[in-house]
PDB file of N, CA and C in Angstrom:
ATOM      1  N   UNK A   1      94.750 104.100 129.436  1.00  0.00           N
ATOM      2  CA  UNK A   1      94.793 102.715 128.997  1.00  0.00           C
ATOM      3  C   UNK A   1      95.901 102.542 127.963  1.00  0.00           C
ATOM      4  N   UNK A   2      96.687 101.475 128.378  1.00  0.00           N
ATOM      5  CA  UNK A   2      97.544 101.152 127.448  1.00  0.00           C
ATOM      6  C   UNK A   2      97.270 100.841 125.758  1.00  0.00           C
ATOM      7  N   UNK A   3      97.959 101.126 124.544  1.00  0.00           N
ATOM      8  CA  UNK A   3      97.621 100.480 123.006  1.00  0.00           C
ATOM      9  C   UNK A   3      97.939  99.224 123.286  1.00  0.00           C
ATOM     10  N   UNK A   4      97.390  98.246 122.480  1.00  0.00           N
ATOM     11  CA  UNK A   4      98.030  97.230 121.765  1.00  0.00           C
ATOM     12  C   UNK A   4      97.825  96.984 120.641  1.00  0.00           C
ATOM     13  N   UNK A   5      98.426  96.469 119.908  1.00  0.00           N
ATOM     14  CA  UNK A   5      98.216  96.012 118.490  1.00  0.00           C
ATOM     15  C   UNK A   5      97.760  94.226 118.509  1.00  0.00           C
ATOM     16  N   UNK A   6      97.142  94.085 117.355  1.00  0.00           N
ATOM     17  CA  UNK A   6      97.074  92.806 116.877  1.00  0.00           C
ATOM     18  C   UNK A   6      97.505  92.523 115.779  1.00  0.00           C
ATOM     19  N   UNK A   7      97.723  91.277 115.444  1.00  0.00           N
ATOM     20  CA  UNK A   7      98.458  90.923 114.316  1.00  0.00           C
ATOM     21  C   UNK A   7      97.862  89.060 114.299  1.00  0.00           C
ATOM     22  N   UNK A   8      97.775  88.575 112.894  1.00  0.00           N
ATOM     23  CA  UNK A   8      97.430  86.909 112.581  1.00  0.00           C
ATOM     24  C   UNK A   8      98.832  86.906 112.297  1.00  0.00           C
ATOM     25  N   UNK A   9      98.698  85.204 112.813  1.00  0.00           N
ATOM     26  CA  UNK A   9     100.092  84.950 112.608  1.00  0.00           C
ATOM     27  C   UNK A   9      99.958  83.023 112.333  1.00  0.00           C
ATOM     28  N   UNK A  10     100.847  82.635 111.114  1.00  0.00           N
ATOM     29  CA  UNK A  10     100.467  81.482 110.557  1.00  0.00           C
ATOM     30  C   UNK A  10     102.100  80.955 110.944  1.00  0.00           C
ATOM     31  N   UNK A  11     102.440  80.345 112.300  1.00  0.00           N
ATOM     32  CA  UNK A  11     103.619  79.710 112.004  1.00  0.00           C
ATOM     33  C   UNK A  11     103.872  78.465 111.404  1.00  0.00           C
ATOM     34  N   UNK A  12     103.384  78.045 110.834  1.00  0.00           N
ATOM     35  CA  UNK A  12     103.957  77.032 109.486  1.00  0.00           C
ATOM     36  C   UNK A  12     104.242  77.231 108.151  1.00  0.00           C
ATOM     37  N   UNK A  13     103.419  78.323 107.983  1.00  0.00           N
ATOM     38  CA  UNK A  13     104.317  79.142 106.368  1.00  0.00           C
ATOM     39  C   UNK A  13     105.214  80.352 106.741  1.00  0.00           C
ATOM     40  N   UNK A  14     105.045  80.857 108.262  1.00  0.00           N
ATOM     41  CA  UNK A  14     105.761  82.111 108.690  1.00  0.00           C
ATOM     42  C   UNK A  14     105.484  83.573 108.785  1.00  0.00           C
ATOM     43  N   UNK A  15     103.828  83.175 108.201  1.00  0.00           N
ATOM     44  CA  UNK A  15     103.218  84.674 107.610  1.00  0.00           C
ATOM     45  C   UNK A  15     102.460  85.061 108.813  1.00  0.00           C
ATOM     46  N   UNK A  16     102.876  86.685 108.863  1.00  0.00           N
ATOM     47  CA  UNK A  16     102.097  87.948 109.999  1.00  0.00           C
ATOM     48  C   UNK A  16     101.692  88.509 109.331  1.00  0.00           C
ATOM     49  N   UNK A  17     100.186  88.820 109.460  1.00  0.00           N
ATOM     50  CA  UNK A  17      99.927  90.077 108.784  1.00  0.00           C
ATOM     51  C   UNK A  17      98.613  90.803 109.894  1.00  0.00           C
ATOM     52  N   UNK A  18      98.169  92.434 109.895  1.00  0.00           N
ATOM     53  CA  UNK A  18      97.052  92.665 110.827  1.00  0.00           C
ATOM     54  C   UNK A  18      95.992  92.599 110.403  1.00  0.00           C
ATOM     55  N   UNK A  19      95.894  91.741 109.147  1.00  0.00           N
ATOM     56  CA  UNK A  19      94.277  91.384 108.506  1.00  0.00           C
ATOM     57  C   UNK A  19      94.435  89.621 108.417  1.00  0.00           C
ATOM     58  N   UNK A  20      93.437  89.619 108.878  1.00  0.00           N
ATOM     59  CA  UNK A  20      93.094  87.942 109.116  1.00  0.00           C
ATOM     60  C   UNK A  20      92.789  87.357 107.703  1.00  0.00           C
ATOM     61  N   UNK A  21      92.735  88.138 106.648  1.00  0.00           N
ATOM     62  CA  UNK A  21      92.360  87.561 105.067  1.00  0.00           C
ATOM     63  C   UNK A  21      93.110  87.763 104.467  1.00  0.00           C
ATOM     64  N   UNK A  22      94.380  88.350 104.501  1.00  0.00           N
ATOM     65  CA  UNK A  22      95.752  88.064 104.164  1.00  0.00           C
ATOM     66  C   UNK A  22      96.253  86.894 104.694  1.00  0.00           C
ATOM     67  N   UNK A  23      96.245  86.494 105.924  1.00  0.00           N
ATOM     68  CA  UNK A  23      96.836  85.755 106.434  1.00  0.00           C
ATOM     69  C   UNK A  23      96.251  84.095 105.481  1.00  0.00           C
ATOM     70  N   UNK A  24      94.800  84.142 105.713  1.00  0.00           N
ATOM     71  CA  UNK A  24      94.182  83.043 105.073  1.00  0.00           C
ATOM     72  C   UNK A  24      94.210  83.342 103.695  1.00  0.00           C
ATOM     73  N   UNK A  25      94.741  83.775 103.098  1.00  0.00           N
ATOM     74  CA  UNK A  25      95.272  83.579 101.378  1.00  0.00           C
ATOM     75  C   UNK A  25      96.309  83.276 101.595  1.00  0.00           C
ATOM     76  N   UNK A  26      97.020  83.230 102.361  1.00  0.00           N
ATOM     77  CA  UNK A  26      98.815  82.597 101.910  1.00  0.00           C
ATOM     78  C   UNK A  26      98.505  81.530 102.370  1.00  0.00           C
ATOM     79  N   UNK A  27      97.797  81.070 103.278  1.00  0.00           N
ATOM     80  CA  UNK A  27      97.423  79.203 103.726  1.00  0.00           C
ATOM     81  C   UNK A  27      96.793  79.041 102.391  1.00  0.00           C
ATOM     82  N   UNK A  28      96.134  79.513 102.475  1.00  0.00           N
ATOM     83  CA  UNK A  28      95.225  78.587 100.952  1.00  0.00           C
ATOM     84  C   UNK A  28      96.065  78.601 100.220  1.00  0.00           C
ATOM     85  N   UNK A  29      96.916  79.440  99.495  1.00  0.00           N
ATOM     86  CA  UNK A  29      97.992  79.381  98.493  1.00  0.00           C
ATOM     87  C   UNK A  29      99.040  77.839  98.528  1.00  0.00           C
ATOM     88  N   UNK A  30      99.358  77.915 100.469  1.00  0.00           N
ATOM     89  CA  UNK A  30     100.064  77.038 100.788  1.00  0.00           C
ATOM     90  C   UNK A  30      99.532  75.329 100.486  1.00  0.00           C
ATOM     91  N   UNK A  31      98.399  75.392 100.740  1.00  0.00           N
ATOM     92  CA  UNK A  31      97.306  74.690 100.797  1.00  0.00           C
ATOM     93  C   UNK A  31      97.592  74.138  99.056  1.00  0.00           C
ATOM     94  N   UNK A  32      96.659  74.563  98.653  1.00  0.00           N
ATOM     95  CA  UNK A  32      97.050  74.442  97.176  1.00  0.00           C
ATOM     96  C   UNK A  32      98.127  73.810  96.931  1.00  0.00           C
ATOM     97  N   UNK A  33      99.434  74.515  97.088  1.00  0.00           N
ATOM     98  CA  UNK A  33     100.700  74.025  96.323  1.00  0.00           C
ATOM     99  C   UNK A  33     100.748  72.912  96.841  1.00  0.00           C
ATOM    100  N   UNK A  34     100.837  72.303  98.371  1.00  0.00           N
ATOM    101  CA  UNK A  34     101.064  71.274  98.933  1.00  0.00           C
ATOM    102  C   UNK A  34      99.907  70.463  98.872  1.00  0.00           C
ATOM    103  N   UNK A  35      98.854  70.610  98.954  1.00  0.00           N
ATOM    104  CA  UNK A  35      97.800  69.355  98.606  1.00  0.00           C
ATOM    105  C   UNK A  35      97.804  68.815 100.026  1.00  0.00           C
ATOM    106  N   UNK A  36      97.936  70.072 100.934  1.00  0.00           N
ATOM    107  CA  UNK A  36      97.670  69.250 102.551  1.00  0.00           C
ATOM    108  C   UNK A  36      96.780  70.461 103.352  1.00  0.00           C
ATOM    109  N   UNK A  37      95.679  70.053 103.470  1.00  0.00           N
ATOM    110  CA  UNK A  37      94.143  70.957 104.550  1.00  0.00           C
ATOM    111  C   UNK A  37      94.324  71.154 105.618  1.00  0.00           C
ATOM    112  N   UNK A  38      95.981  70.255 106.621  1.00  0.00           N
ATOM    113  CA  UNK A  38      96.057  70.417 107.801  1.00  0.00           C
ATOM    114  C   UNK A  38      96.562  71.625 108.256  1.00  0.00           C
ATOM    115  N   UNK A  39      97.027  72.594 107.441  1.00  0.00           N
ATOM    116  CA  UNK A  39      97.596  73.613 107.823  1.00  0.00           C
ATOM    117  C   UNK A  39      96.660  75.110 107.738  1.00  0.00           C
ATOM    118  N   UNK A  40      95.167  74.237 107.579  1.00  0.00           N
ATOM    119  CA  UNK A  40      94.322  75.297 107.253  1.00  0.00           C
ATOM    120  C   UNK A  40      93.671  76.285 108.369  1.00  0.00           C
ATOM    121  N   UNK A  41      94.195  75.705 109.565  1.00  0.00           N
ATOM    122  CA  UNK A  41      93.411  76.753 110.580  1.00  0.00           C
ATOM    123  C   UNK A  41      94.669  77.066 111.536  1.00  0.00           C
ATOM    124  N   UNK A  42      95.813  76.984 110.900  1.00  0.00           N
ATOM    125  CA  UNK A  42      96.954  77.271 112.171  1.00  0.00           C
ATOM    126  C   UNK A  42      96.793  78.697 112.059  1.00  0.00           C
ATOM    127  N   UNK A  43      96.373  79.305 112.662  1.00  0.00           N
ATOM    128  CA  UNK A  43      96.431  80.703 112.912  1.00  0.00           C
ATOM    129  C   UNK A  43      96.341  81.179 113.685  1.00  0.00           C
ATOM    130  N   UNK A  44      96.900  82.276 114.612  1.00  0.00           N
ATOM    131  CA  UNK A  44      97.369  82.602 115.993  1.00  0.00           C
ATOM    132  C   UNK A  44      97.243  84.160 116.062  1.00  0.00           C
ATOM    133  N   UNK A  45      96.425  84.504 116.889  1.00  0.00           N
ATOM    134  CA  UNK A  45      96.493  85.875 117.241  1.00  0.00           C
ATOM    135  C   UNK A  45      97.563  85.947 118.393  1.00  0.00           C
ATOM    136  N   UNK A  46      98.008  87.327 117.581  1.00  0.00           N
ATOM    137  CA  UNK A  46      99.216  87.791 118.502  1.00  0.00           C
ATOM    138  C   UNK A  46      98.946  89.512 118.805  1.00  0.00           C
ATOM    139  N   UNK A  47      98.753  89.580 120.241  1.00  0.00           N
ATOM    140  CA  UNK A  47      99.026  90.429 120.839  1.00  0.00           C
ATOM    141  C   UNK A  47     100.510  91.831 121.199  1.00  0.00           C
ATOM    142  N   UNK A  48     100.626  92.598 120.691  1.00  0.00           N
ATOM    143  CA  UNK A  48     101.724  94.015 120.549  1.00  0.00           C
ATOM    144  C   UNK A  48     101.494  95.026 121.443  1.00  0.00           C
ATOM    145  N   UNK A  49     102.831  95.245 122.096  1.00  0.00           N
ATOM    146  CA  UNK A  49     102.631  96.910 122.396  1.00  0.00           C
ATOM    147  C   UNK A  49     104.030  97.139 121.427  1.00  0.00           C
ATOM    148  N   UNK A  50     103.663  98.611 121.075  1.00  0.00           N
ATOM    149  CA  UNK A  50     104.921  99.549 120.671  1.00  0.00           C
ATOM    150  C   UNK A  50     105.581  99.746 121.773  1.00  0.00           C
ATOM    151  N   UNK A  51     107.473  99.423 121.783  1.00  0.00           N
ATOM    152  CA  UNK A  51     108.248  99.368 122.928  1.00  0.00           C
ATOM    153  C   UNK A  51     109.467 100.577 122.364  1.00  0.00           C
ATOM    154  N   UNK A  52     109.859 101.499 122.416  1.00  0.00           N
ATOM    155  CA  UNK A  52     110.873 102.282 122.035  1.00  0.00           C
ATOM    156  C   UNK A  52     110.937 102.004 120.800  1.00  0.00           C
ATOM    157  N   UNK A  53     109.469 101.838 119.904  1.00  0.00           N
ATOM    158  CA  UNK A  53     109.610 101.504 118.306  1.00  0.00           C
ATOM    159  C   UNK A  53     109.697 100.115 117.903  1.00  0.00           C
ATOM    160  N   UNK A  54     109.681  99.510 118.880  1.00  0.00           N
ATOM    161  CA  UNK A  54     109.905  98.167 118.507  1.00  0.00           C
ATOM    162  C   UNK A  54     108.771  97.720 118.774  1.00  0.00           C
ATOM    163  N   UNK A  55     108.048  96.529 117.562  1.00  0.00           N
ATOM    164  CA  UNK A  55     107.110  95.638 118.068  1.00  0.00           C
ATOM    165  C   UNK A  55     107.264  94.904 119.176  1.00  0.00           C
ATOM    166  N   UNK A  56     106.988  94.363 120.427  1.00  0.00           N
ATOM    167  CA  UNK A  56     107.420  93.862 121.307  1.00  0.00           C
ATOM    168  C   UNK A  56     105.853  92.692 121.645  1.00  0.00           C
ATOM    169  N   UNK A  57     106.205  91.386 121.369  1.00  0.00           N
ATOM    170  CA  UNK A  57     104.823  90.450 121.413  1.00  0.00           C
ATOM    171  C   UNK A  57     104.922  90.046 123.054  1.00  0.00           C
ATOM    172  N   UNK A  58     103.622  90.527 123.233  1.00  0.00           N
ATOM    173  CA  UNK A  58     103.046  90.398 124.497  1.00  0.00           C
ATOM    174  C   UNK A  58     102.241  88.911 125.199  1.00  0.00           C
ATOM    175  N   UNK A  59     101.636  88.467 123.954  1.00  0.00           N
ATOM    176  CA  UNK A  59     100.531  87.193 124.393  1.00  0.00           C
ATOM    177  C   UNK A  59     100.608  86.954 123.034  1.00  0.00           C
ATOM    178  N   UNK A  60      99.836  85.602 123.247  1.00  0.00           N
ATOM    179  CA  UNK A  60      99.538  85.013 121.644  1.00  0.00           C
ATOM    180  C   UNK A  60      98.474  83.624 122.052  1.00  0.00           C
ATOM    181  N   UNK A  61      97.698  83.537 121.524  1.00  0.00           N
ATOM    182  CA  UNK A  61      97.040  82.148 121.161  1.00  0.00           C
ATOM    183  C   UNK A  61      96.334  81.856 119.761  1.00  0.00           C
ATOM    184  N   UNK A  62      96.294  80.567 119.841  1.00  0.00           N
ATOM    185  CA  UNK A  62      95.101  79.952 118.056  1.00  0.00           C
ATOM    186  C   UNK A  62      93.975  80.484 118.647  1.00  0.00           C
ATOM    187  N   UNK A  63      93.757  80.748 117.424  1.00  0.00           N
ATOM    188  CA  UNK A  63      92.418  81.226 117.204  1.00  0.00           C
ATOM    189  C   UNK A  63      90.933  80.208 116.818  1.00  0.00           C
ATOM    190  N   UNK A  64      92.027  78.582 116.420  1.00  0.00           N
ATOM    191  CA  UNK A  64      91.186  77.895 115.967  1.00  0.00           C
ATOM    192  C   UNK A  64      91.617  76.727 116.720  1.00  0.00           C
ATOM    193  N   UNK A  65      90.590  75.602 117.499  1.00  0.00           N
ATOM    194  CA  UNK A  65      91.091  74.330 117.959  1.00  0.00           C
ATOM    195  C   UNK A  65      91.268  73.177 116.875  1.00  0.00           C
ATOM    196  N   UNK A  66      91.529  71.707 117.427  1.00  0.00           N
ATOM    197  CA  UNK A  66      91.792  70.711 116.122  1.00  0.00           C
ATOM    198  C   UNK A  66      90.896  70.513 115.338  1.00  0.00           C
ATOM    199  N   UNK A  67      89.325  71.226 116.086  1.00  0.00           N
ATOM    200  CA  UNK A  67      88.421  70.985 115.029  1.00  0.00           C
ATOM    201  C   UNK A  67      88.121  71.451 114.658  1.00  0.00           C
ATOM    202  N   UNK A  68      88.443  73.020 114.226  1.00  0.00           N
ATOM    203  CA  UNK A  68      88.458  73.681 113.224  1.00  0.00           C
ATOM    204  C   UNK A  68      87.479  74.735 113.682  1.00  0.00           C
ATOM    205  N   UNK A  69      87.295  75.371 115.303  1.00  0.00           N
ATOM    206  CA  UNK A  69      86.311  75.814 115.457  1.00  0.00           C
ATOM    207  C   UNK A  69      86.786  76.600 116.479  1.00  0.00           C
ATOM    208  N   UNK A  70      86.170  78.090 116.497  1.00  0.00           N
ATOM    209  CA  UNK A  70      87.186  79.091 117.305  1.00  0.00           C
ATOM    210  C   UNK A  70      87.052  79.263 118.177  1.00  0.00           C
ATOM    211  N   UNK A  71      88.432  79.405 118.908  1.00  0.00           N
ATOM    212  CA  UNK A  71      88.740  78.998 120.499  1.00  0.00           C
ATOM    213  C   UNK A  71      87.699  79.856 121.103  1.00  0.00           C
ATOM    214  N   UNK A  72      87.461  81.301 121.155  1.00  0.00           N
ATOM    215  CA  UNK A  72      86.633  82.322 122.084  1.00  0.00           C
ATOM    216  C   UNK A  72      85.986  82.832 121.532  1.00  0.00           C
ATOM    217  N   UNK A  73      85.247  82.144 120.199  1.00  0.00           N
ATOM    218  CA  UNK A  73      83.634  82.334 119.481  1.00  0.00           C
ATOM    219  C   UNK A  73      84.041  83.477 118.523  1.00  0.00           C
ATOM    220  N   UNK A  74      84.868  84.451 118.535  1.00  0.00           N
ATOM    221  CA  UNK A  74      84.862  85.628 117.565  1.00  0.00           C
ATOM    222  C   UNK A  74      86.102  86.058 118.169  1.00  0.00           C
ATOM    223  N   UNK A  75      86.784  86.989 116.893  1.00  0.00           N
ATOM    224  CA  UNK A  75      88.322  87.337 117.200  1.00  0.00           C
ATOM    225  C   UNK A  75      88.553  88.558 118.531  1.00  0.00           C
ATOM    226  N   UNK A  76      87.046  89.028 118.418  1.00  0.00           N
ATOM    227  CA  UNK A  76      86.989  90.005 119.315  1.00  0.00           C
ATOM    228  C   UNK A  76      86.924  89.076 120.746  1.00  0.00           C
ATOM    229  N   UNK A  77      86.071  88.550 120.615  1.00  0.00           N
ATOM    230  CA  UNK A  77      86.174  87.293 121.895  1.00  0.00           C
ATOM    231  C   UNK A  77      87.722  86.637 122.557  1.00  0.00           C
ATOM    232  N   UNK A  78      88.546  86.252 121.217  1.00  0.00           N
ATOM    233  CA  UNK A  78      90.104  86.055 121.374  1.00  0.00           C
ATOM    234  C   UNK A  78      91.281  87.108 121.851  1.00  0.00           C
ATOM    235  N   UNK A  79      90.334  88.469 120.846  1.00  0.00           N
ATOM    236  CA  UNK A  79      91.335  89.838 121.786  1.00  0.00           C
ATOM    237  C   UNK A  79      91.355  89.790 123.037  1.00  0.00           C
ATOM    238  N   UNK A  80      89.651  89.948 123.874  1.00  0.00           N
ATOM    239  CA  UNK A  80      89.316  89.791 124.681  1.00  0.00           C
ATOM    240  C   UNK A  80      89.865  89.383 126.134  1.00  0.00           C
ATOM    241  N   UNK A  81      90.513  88.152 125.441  1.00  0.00           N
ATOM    242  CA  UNK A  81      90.718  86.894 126.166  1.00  0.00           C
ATOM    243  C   UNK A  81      92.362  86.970 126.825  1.00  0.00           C
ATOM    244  N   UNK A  82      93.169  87.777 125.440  1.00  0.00           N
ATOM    245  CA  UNK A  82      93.990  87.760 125.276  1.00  0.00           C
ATOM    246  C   UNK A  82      94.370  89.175 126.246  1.00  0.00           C
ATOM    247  N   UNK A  83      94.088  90.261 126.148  1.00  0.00           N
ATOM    248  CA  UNK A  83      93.916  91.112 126.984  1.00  0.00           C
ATOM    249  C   UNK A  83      94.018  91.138 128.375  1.00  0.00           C
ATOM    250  N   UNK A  84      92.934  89.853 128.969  1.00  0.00           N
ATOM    251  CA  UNK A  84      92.595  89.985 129.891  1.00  0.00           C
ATOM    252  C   UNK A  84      93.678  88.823 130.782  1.00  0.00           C
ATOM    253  N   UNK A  85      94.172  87.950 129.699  1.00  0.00           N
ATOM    254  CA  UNK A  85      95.253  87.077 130.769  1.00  0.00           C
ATOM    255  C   UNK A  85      96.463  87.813 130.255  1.00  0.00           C
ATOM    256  N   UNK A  86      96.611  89.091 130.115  1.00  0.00           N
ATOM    257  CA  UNK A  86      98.028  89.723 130.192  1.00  0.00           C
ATOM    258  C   UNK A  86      97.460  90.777 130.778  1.00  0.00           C
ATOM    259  N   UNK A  87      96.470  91.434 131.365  1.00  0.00           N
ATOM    260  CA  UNK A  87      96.322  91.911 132.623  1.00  0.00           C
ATOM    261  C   UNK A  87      96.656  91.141 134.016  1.00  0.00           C
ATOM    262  N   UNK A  88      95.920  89.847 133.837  1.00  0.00           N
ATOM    263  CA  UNK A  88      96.584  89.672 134.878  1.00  0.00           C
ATOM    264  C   UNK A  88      98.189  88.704 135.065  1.00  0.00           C
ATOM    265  N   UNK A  89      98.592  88.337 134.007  1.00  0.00           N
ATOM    266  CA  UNK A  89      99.843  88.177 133.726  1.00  0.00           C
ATOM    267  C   UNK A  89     100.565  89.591 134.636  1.00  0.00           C
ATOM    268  N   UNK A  90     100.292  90.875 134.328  1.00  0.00           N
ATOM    269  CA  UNK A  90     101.194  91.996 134.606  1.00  0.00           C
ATOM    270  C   UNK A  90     101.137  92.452 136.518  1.00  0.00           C
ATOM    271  N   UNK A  91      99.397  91.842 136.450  1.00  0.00           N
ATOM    272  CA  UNK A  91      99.057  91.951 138.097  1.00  0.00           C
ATOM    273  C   UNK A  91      99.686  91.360 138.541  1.00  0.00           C
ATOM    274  N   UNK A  92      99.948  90.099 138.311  1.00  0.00           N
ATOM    275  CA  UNK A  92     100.942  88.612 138.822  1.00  0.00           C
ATOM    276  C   UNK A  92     102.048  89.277 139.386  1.00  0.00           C
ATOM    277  N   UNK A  93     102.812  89.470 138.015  1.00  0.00           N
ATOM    278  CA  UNK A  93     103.695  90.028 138.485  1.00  0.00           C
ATOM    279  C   UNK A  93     104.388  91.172 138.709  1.00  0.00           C
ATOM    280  N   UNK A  94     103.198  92.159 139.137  1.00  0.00           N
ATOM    281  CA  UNK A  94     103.712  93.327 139.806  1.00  0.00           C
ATOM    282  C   UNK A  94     103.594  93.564 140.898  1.00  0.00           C
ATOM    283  N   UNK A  95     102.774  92.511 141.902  1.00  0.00           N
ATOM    284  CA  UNK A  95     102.978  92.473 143.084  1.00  0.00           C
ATOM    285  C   UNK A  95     104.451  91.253 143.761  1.00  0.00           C
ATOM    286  N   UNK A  96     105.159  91.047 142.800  1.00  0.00           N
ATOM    287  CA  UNK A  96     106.446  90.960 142.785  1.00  0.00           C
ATOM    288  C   UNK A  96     106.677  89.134 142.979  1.00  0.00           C
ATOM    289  N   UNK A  97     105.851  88.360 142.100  1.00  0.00           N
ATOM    290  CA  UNK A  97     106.085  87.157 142.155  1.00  0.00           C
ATOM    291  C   UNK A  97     107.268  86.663 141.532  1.00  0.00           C
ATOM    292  N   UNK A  98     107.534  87.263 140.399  1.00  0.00           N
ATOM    293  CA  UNK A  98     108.821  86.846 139.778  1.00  0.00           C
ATOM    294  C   UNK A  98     108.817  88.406 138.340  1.00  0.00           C
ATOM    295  N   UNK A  99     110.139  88.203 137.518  1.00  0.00           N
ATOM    296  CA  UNK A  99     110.074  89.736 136.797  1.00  0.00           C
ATOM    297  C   UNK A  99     109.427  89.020 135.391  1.00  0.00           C
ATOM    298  N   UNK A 100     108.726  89.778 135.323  1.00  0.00           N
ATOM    299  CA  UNK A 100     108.138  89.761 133.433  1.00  0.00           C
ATOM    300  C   UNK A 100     108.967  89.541 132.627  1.00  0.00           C
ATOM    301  N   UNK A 101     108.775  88.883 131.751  1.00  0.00           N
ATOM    302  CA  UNK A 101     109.634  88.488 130.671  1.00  0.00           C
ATOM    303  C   UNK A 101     109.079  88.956 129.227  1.00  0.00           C
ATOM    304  N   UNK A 102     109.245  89.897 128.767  1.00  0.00           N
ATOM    305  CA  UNK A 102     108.649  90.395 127.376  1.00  0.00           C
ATOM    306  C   UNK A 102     109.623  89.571 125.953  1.00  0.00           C
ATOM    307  N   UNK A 103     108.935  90.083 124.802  1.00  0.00           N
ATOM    308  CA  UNK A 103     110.089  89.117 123.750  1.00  0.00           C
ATOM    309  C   UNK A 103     109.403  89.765 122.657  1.00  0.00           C
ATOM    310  N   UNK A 104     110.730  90.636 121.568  1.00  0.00           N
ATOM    311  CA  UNK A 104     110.210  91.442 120.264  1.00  0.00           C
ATOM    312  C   UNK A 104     109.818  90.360 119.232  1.00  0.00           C
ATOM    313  N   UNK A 105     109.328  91.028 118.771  1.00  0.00           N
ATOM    314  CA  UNK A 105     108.713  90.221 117.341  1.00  0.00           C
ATOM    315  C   UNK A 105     109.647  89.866 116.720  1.00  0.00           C
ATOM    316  N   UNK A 106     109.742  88.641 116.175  1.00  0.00           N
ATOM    317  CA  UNK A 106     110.889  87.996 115.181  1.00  0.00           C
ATOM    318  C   UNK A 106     110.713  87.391 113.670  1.00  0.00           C
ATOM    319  N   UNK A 107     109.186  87.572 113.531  1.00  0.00           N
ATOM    320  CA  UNK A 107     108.333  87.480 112.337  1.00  0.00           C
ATOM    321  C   UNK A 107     107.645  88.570 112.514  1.00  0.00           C
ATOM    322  N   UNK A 108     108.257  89.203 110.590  1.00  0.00           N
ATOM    323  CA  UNK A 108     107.156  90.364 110.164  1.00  0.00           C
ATOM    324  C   UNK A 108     106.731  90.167 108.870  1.00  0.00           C
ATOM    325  N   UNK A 109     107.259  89.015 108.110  1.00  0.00           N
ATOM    326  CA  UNK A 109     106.566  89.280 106.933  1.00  0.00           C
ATOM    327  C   UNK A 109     105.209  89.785 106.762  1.00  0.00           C
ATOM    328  N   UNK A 110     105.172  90.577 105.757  1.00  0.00           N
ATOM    329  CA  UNK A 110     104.063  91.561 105.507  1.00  0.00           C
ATOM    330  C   UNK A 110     103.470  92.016 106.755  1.00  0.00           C
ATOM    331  N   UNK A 111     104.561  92.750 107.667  1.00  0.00           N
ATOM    332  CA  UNK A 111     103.455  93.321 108.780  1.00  0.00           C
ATOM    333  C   UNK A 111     104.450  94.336 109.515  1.00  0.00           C
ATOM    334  N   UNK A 112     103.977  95.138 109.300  1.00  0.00           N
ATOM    335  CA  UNK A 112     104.695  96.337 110.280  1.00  0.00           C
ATOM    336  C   UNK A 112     103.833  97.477 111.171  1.00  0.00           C
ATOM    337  N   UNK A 113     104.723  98.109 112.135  1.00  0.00           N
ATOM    338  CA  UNK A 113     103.714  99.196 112.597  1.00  0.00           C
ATOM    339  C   UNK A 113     104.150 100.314 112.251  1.00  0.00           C
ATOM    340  N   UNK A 114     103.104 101.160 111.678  1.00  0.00           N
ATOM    341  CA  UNK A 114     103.477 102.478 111.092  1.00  0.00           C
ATOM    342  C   UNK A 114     102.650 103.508 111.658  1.00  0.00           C
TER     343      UNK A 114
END
């Protein structure tokens, strides 16, 4: 079985990190300074394999909808989810519908693989 990594990822302040309570202290921080709550659940699990050392992001979705309530009940539920439509993302296309398109990570603040 293949690794993957996970990683939270807040694209409106820019912050990755592989703990989901890092991630939600720099919103709240953000939160705070700006005096705006809408940016309180943008948070996105993102899916990794290690590629010749390189993070290489595989899948990604929110973790939270507009109402503030999580997309696949628990993050394990979102791994899950996430997993399973890049299985068959890879089935798709390895019976030769069109070629995969992979894409490295381009946000790492506070997040690396070691």
């Amino acid at each position: 079985m293949e690794k993957y990594q996970f990683a939270f990822h807040s694209e409106i302040i820019g912050y990755t990190s592989p703990h989901i309570g890092e991630v939600r202290k720099a919103i709240h921080r953000k939160v705070e300074k700006e005096k705006s709550a809408a940016i309180k659940n943008d948070i996105e699990l993102h899916m990794y394999k290690v590629h010749d050392g390189i993070p290489v992001l595989l899948n990604t979705c929110y973790l939270y909808d507009e109402k503030g309530c999580m997309e696949h009940g628990s993050i394990k539920g979102t791994k899950d989810y996430l997993l399973e439509t890049w299985r068959c993302h890879t089935n798709r296309h390895s019976k030769g519908f069109s070629s995969t398109r992979i894409r490295p990570c381009t946000t790492s603040r506070a997040f690396s693989f070691v």
